[in-house]
PDB file of N, CA and C in Angstrom:
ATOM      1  N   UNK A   1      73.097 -10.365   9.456  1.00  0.00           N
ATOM      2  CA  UNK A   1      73.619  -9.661   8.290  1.00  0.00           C
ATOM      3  C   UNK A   1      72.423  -9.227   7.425  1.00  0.00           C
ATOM      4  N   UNK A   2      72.395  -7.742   6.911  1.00  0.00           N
ATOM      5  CA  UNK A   2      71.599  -7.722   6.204  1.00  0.00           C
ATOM      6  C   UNK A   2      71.346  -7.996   4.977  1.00  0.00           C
ATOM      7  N   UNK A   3      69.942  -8.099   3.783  1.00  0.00           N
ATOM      8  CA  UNK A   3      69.986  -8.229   2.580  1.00  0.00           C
ATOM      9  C   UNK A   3      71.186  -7.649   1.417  1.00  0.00           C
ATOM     10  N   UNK A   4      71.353  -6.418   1.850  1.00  0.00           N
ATOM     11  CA  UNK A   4      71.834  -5.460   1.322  1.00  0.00           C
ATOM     12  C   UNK A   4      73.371  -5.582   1.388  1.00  0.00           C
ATOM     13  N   UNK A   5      73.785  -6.011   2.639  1.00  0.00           N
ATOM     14  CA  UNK A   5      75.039  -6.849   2.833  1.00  0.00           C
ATOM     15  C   UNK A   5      75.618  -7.621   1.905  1.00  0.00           C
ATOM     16  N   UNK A   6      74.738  -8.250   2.082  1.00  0.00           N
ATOM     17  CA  UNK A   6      74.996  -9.884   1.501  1.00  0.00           C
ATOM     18  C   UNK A   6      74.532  -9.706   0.241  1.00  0.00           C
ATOM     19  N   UNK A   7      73.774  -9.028  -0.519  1.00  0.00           N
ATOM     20  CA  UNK A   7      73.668  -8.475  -1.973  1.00  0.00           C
ATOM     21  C   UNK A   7      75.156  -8.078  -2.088  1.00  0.00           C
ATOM     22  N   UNK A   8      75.482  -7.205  -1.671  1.00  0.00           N
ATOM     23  CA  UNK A   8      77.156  -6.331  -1.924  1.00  0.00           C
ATOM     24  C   UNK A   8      78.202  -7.467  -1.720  1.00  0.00           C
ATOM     25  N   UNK A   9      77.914  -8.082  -0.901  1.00  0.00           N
ATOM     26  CA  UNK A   9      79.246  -9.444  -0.350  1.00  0.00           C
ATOM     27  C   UNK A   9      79.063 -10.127  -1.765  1.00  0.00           C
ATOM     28  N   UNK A  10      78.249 -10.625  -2.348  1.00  0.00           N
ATOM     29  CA  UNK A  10      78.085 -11.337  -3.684  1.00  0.00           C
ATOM     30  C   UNK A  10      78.501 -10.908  -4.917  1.00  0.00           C
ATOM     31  N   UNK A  11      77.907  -9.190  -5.091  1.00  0.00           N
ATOM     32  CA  UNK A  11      78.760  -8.560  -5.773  1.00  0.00           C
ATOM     33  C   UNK A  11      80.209  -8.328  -5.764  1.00  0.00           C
ATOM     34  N   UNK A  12      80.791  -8.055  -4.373  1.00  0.00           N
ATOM     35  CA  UNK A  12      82.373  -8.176  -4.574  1.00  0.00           C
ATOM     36  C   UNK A  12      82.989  -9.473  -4.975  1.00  0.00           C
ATOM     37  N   UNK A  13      82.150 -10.951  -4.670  1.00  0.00           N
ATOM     38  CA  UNK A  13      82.536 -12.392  -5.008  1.00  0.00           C
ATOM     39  C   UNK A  13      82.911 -12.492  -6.704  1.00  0.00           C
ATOM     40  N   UNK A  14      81.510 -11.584  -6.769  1.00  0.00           N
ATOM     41  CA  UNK A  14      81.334 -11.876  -8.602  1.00  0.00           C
ATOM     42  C   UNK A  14      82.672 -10.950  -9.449  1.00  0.00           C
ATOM     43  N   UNK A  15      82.872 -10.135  -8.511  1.00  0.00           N
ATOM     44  CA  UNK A  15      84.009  -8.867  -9.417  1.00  0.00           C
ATOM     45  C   UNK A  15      85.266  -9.481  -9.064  1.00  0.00           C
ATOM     46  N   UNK A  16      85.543 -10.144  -7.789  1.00  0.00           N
ATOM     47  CA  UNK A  16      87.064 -10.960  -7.693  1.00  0.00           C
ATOM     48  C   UNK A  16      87.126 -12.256  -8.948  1.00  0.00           C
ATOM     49  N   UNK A  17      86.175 -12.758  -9.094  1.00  0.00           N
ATOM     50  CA  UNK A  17      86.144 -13.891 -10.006  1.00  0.00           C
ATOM     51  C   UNK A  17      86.277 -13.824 -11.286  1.00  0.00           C
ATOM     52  N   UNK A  18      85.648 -12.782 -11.666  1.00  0.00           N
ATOM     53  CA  UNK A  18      85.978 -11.407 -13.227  1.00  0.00           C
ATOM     54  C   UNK A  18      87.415 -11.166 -13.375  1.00  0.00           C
ATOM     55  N   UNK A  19      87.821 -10.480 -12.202  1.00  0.00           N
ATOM     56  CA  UNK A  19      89.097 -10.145 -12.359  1.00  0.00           C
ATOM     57  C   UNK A  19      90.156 -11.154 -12.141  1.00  0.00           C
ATOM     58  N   UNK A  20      89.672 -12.754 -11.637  1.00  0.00           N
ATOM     59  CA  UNK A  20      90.542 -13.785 -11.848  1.00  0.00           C
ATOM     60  C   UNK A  20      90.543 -14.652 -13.054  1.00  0.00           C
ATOM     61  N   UNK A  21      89.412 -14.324 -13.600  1.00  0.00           N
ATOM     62  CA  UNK A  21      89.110 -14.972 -14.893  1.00  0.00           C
ATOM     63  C   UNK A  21      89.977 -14.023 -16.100  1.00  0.00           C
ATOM     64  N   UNK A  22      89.948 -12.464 -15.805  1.00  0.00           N
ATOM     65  CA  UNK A  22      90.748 -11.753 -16.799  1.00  0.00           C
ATOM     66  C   UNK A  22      91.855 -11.670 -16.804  1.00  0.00           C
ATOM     67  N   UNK A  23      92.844 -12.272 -15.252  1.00  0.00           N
ATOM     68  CA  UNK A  23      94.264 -12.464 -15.108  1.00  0.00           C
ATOM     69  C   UNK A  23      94.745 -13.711 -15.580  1.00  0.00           C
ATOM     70  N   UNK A  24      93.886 -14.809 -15.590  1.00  0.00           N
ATOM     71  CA  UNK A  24      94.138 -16.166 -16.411  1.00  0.00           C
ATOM     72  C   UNK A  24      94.323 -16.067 -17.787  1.00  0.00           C
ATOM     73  N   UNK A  25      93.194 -15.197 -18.546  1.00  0.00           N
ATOM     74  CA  UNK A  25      93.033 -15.266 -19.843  1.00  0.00           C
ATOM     75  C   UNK A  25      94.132 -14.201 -20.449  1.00  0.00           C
ATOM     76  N   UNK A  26      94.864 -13.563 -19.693  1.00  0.00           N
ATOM     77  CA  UNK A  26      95.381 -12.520 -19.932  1.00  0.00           C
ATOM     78  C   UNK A  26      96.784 -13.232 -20.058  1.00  0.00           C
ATOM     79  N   UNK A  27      97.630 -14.326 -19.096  1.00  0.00           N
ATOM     80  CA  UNK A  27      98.543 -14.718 -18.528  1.00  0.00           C
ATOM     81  C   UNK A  27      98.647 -15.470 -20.640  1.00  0.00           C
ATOM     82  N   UNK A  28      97.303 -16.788 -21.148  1.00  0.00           N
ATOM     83  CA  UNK A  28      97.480 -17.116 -21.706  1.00  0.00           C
ATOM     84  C   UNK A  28      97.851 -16.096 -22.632  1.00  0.00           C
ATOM     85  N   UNK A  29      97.615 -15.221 -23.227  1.00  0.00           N
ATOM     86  CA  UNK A  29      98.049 -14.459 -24.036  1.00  0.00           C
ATOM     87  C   UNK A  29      98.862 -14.085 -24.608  1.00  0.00           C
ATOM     88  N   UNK A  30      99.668 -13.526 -23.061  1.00  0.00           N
ATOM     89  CA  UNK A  30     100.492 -13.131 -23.034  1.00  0.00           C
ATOM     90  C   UNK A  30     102.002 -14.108 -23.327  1.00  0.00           C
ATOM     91  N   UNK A  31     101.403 -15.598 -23.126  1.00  0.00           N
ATOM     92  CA  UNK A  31     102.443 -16.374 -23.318  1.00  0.00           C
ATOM     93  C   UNK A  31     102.009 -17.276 -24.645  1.00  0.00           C
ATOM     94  N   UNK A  32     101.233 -17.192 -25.410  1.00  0.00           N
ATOM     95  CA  UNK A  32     101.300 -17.067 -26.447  1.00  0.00           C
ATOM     96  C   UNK A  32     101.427 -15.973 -27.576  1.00  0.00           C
ATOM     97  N   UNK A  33     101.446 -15.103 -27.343  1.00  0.00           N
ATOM     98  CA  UNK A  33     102.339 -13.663 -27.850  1.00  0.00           C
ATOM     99  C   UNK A  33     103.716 -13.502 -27.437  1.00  0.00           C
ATOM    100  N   UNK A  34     104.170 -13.925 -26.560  1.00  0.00           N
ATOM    101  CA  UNK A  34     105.661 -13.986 -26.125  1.00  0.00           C
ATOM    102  C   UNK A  34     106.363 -14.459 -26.935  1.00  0.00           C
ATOM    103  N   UNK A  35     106.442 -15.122 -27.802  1.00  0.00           N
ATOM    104  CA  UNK A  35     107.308 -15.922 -28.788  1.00  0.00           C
ATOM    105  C   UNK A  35     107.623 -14.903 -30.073  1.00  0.00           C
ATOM    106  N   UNK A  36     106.378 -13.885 -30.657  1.00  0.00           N
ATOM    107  CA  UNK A  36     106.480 -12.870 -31.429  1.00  0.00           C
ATOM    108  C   UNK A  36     107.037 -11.517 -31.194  1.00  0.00           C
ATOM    109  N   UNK A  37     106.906 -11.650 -29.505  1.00  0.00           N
ATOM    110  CA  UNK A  37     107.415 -10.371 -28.773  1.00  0.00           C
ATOM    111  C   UNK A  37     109.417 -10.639 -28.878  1.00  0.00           C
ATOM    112  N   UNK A  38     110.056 -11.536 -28.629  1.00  0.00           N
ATOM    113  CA  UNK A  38     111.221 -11.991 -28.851  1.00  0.00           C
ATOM    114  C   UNK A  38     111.795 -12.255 -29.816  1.00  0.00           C
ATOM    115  N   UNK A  39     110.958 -12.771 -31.143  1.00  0.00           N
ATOM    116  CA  UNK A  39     111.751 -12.839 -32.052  1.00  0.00           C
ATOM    117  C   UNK A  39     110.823 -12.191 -33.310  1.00  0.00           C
ATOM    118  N   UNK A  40     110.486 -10.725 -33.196  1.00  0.00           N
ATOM    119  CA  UNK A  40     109.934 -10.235 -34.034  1.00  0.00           C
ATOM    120  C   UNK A  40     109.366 -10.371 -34.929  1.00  0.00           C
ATOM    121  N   UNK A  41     108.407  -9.805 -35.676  1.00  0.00           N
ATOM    122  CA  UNK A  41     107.710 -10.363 -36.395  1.00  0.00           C
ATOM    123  C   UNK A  41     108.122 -10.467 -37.935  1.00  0.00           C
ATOM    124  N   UNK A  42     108.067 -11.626 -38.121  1.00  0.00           N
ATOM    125  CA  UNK A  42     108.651 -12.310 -39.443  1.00  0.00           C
ATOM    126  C   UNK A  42     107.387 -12.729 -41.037  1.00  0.00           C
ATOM    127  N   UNK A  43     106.613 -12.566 -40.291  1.00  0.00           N
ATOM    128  CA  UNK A  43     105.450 -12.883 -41.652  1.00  0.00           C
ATOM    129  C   UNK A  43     104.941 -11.877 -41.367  1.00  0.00           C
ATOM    130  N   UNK A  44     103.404 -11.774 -42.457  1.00  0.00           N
ATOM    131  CA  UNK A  44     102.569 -10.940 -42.454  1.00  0.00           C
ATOM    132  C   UNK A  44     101.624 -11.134 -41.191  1.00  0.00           C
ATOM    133  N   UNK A  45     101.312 -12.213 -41.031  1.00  0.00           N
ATOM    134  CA  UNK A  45     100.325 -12.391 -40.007  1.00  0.00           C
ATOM    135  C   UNK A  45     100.742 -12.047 -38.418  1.00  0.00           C
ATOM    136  N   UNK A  46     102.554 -12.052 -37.948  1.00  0.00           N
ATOM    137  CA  UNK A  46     103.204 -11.808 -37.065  1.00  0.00           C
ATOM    138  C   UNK A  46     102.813 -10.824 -36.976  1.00  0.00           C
ATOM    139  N   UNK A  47     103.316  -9.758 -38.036  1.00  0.00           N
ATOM    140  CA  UNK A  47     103.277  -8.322 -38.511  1.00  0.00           C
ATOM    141  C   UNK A  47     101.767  -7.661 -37.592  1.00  0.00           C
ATOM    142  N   UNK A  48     100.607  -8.477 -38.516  1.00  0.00           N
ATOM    143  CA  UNK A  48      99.821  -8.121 -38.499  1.00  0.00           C
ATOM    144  C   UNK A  48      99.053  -8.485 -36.676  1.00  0.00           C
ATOM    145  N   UNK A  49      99.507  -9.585 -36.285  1.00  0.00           N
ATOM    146  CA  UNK A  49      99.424  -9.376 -34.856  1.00  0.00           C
ATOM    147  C   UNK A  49     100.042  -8.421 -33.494  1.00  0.00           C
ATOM    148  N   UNK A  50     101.388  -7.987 -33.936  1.00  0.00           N
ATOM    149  CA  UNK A  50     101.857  -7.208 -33.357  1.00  0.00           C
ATOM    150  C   UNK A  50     101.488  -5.917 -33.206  1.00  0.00           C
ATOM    151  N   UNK A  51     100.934  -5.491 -34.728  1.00  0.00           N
ATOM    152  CA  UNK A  51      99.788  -4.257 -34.606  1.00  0.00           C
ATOM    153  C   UNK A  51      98.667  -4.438 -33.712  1.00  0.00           C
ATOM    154  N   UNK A  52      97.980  -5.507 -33.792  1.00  0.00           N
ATOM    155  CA  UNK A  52      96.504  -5.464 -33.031  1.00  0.00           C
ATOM    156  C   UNK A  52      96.933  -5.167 -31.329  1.00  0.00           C
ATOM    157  N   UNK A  53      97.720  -5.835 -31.049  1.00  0.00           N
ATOM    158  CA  UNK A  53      98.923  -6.481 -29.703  1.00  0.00           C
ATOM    159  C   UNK A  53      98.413  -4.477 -29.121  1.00  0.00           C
ATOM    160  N   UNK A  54      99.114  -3.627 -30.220  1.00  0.00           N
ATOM    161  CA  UNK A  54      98.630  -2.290 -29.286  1.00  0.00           C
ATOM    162  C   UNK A  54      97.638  -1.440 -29.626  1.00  0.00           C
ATOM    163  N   UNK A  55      96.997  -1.901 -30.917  1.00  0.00           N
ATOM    164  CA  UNK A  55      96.007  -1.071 -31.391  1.00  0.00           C
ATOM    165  C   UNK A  55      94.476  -1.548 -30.348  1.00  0.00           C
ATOM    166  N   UNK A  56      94.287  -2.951 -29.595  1.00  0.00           N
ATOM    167  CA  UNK A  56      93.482  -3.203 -29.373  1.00  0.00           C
ATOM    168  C   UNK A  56      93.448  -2.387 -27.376  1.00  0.00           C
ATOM    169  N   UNK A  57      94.669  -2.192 -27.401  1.00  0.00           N
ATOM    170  CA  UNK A  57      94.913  -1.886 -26.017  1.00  0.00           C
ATOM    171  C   UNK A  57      94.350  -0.269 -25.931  1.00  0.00           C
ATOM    172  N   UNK A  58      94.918   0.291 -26.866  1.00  0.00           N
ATOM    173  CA  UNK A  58      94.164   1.547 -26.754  1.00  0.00           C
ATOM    174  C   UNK A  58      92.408   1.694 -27.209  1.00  0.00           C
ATOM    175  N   UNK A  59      92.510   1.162 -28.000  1.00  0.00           N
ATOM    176  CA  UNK A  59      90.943   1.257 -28.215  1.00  0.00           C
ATOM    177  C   UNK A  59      89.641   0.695 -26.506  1.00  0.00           C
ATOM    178  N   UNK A  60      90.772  -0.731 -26.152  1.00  0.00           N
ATOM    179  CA  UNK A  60      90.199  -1.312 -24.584  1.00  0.00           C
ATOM    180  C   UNK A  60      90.143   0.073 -23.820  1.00  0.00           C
ATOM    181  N   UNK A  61      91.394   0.708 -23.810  1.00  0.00           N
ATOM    182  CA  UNK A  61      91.405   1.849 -22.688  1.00  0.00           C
ATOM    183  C   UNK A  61      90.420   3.195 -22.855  1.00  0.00           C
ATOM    184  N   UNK A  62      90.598   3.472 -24.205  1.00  0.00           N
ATOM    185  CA  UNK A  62      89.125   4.781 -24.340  1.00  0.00           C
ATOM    186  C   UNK A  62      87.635   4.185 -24.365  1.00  0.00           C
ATOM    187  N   UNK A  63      87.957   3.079 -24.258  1.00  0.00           N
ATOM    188  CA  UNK A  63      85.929   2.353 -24.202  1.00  0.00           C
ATOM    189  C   UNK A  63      85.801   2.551 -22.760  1.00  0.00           C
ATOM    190  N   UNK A  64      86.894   1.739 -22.129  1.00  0.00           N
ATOM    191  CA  UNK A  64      86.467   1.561 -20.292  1.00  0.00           C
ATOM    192  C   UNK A  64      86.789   3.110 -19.648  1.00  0.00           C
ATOM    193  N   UNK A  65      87.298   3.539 -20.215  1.00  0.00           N
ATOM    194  CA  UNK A  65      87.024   5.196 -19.554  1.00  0.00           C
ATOM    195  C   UNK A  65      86.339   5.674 -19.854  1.00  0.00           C
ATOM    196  N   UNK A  66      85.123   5.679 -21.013  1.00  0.00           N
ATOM    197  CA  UNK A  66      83.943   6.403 -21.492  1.00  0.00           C
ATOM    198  C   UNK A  66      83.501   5.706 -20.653  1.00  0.00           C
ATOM    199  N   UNK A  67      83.395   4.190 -20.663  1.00  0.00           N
ATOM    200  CA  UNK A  67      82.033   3.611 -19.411  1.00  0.00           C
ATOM    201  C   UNK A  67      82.345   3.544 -18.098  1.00  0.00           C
ATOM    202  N   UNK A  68      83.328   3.815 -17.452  1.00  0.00           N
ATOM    203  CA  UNK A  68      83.872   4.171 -15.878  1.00  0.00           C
ATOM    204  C   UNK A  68      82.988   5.892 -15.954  1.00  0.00           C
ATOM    205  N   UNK A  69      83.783   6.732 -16.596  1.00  0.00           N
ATOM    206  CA  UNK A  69      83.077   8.176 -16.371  1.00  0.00           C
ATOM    207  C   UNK A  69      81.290   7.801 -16.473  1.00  0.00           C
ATOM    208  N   UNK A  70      81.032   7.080 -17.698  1.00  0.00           N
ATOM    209  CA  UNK A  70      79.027   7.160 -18.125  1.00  0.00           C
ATOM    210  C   UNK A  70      78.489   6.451 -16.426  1.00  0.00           C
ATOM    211  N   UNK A  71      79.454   5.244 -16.145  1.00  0.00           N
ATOM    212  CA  UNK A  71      78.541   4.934 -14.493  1.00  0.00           C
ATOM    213  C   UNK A  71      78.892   6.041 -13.708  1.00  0.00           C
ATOM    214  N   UNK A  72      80.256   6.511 -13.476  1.00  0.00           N
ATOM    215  CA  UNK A  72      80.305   7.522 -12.497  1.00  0.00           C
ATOM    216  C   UNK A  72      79.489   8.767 -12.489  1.00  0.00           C
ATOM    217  N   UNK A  73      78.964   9.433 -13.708  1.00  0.00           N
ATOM    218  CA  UNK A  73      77.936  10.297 -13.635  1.00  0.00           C
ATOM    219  C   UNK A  73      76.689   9.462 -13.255  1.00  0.00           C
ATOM    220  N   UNK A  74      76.043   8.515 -14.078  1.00  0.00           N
ATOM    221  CA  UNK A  74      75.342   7.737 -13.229  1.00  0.00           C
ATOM    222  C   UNK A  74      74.679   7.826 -11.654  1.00  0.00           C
ATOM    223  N   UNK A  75      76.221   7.431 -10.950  1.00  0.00           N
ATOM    224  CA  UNK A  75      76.434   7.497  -9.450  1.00  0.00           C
ATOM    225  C   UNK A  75      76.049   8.989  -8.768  1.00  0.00           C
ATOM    226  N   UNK A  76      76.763   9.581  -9.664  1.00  0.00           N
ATOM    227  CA  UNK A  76      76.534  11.659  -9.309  1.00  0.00           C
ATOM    228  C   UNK A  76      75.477  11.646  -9.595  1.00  0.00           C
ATOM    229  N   UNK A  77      74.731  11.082 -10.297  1.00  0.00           N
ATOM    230  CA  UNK A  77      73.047  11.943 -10.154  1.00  0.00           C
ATOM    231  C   UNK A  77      72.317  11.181  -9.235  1.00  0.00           C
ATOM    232  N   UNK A  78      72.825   9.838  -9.456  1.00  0.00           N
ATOM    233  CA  UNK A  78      71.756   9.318  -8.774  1.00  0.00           C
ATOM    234  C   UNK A  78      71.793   9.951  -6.679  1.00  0.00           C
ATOM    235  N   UNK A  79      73.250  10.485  -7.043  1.00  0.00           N
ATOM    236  CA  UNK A  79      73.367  10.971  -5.580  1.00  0.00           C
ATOM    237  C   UNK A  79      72.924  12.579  -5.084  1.00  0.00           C
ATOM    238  N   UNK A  80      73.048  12.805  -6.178  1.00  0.00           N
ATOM    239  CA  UNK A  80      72.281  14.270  -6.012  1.00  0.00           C
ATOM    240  C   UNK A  80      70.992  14.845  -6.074  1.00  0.00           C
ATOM    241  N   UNK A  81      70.205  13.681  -6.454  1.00  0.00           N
ATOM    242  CA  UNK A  81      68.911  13.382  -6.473  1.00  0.00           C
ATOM    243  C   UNK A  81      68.083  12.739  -4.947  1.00  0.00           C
ATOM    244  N   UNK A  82      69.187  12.105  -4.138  1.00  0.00           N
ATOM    245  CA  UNK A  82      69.387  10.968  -3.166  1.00  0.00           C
ATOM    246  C   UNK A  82      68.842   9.678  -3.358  1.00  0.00           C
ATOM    247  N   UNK A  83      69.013   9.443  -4.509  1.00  0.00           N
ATOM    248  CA  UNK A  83      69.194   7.655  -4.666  1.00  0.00           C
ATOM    249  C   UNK A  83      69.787   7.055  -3.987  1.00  0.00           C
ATOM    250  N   UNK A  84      71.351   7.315  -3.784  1.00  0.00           N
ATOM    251  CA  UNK A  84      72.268   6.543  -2.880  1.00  0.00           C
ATOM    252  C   UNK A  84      72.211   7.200  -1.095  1.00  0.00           C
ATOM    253  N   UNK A  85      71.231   6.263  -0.849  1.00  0.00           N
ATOM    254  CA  UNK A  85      71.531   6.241   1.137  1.00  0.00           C
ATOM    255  C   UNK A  85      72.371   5.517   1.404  1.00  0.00           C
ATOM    256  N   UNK A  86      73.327   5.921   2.144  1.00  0.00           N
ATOM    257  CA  UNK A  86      73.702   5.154   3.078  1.00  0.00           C
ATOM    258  C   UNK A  86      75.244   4.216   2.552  1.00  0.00           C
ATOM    259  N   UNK A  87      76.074   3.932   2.988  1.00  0.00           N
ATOM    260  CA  UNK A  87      77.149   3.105   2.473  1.00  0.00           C
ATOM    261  C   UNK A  87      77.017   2.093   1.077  1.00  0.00           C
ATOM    262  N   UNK A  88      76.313   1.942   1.763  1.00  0.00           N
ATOM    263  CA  UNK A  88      76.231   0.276   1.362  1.00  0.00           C
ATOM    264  C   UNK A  88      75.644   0.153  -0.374  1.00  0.00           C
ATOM    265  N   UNK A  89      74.934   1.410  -0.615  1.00  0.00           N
ATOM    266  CA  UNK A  89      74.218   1.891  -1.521  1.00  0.00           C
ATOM    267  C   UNK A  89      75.399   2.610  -2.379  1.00  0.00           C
ATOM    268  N   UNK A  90      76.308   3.394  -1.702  1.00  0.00           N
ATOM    269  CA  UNK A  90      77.510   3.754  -2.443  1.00  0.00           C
ATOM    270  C   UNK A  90      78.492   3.043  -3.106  1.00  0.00           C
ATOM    271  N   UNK A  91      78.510   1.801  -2.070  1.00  0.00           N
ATOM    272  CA  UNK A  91      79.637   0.572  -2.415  1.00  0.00           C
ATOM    273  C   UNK A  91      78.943  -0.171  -3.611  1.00  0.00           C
ATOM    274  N   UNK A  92      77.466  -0.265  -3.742  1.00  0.00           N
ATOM    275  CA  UNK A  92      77.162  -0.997  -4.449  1.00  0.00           C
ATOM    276  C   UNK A  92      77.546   0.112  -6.394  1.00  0.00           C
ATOM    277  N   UNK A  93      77.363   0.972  -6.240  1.00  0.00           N
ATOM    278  CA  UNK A  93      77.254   2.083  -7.281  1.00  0.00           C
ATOM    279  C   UNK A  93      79.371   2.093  -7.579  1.00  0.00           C
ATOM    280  N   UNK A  94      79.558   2.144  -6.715  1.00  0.00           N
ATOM    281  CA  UNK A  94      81.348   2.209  -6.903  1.00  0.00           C
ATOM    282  C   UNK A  94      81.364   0.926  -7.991  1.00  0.00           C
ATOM    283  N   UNK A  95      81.155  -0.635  -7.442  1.00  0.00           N
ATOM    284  CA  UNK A  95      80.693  -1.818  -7.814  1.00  0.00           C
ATOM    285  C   UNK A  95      80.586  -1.104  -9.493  1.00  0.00           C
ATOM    286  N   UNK A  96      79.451  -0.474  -9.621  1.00  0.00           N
ATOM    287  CA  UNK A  96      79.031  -0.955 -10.782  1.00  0.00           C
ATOM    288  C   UNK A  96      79.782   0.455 -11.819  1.00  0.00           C
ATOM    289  N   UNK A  97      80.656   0.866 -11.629  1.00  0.00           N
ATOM    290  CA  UNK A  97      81.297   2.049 -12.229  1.00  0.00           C
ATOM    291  C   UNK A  97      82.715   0.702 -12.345  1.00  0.00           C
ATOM    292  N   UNK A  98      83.590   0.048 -11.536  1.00  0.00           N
ATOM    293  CA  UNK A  98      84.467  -1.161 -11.684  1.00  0.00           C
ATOM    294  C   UNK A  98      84.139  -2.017 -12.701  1.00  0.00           C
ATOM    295  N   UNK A  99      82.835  -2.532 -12.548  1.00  0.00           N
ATOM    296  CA  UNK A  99      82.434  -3.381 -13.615  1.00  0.00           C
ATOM    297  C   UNK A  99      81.893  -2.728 -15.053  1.00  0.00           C
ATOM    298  N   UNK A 100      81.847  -1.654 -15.152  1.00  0.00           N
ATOM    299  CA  UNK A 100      82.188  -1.194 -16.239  1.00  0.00           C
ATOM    300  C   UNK A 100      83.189  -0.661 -16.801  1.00  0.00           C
ATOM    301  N   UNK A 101      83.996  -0.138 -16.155  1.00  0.00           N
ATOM    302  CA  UNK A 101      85.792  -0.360 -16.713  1.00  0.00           C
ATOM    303  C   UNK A 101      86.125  -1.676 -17.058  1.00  0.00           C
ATOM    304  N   UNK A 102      85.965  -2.528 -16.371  1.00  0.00           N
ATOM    305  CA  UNK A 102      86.443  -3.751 -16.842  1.00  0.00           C
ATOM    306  C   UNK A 102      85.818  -4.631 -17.784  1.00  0.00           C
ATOM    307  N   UNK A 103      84.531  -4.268 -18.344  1.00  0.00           N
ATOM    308  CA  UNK A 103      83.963  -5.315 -19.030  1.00  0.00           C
ATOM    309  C   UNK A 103      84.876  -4.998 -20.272  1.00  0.00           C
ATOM    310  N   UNK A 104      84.810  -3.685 -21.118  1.00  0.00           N
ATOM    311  CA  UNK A 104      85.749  -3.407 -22.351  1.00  0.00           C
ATOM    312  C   UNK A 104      86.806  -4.387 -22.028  1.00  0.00           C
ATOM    313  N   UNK A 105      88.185  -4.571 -21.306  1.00  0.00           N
ATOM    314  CA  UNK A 105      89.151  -4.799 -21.049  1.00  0.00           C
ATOM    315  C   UNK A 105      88.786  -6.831 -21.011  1.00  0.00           C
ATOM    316  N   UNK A 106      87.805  -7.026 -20.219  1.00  0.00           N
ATOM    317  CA  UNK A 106      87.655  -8.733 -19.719  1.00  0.00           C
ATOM    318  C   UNK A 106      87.103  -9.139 -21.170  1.00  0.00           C
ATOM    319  N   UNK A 107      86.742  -8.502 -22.203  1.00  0.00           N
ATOM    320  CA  UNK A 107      85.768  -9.024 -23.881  1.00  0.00           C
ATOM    321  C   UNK A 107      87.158  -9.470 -24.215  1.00  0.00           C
ATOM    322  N   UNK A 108      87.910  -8.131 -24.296  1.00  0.00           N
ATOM    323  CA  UNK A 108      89.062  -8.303 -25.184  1.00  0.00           C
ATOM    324  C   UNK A 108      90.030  -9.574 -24.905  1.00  0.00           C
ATOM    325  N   UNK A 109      90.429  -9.427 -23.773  1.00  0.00           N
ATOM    326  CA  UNK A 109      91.135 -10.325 -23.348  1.00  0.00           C
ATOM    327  C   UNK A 109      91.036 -12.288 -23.419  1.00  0.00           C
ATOM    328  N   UNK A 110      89.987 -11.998 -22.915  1.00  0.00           N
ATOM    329  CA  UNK A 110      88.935 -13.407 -23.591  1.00  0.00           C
ATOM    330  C   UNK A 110      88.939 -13.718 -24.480  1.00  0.00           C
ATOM    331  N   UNK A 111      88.385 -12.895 -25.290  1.00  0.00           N
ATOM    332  CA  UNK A 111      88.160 -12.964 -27.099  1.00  0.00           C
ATOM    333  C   UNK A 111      89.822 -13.544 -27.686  1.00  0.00           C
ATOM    334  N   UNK A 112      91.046 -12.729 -27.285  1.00  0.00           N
ATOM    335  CA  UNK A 112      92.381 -13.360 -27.335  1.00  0.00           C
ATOM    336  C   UNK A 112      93.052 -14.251 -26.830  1.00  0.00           C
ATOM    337  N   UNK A 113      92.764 -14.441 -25.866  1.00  0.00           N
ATOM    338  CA  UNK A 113      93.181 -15.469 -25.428  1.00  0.00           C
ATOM    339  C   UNK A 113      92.504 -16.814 -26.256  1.00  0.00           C
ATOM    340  N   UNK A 114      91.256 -16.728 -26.246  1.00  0.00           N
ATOM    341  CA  UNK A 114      90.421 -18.093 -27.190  1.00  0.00           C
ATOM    342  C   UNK A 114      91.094 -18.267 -28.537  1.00  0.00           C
ATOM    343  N   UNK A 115      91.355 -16.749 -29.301  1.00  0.00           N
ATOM    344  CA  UNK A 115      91.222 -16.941 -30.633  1.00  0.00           C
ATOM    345  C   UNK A 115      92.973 -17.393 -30.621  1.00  0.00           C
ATOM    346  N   UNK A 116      93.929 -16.946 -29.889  1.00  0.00           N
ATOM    347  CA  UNK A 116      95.253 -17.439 -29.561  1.00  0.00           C
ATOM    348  C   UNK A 116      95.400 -18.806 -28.972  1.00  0.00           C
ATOM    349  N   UNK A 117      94.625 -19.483 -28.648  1.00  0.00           N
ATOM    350  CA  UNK A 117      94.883 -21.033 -28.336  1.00  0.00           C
ATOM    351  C   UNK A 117      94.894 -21.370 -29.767  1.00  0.00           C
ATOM    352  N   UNK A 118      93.875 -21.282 -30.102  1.00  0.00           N
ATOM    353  CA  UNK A 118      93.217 -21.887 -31.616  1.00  0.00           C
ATOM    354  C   UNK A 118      94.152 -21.807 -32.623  1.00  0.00           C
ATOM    355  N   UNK A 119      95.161 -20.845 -32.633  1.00  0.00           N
ATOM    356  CA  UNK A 119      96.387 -20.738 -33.533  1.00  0.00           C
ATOM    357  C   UNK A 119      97.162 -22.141 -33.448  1.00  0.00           C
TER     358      UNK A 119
END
């Protein structure tokens, strides 16, 4: 197997583990927000969580699409230049256009889930 392989095999290890770490932290969330989602929000602070609940979702979604498109041009030059030979060099560049969609989305989620235990 080559370096380059097994560089990329590590990278896909590290992005399944991201994205199992952001489905955990996400699950808590979501089931500590569930209780406000059912019986509406009754104080200010309910109130005031139920706003963030979608204001933070859109703001997650126009960050990770500015930084999905900023790597994917990235990827386009670096390919039109011929930076990227060969597969393996592509997979790794795909890699890093994923992990920048998701970092916006894995902060947030984290960040709520922590600050939602703590309630």
């Amino acid at each position: 197997m080559s370096l380059a392989f097994q560089r990329l095999s590590l990278r896909v290890a590290q992005l399944s583990l991201q994205t199992l770490e952001m489905s955990m932290a996400a699950g808590v969330t979501i089931a500590a927000r569930a209780p406000l989602l059912y019986s509406g929000a009754r104080t200010a602070s309910d109130a005031a969580e139920a706003q963030r609940m979608v204001f933070e979702k859109v703001e997650a979604t126009i960050e990770s699409n500015v930084a999905a498109s900023m790597a994917m041009m990235t990827l386009w030059t670096r390919m039109a230049v011929g930076g990227v030979r060969g597969p393996t060099a592509l997979a790794h560049g795909l890699a890093d256009v994923a992990s920048a969609a998701a970092l916006p989305v894995r902060k947030r989620v984290r960040a709520n889930a922590r600050r939602l235990v703590r309630r």
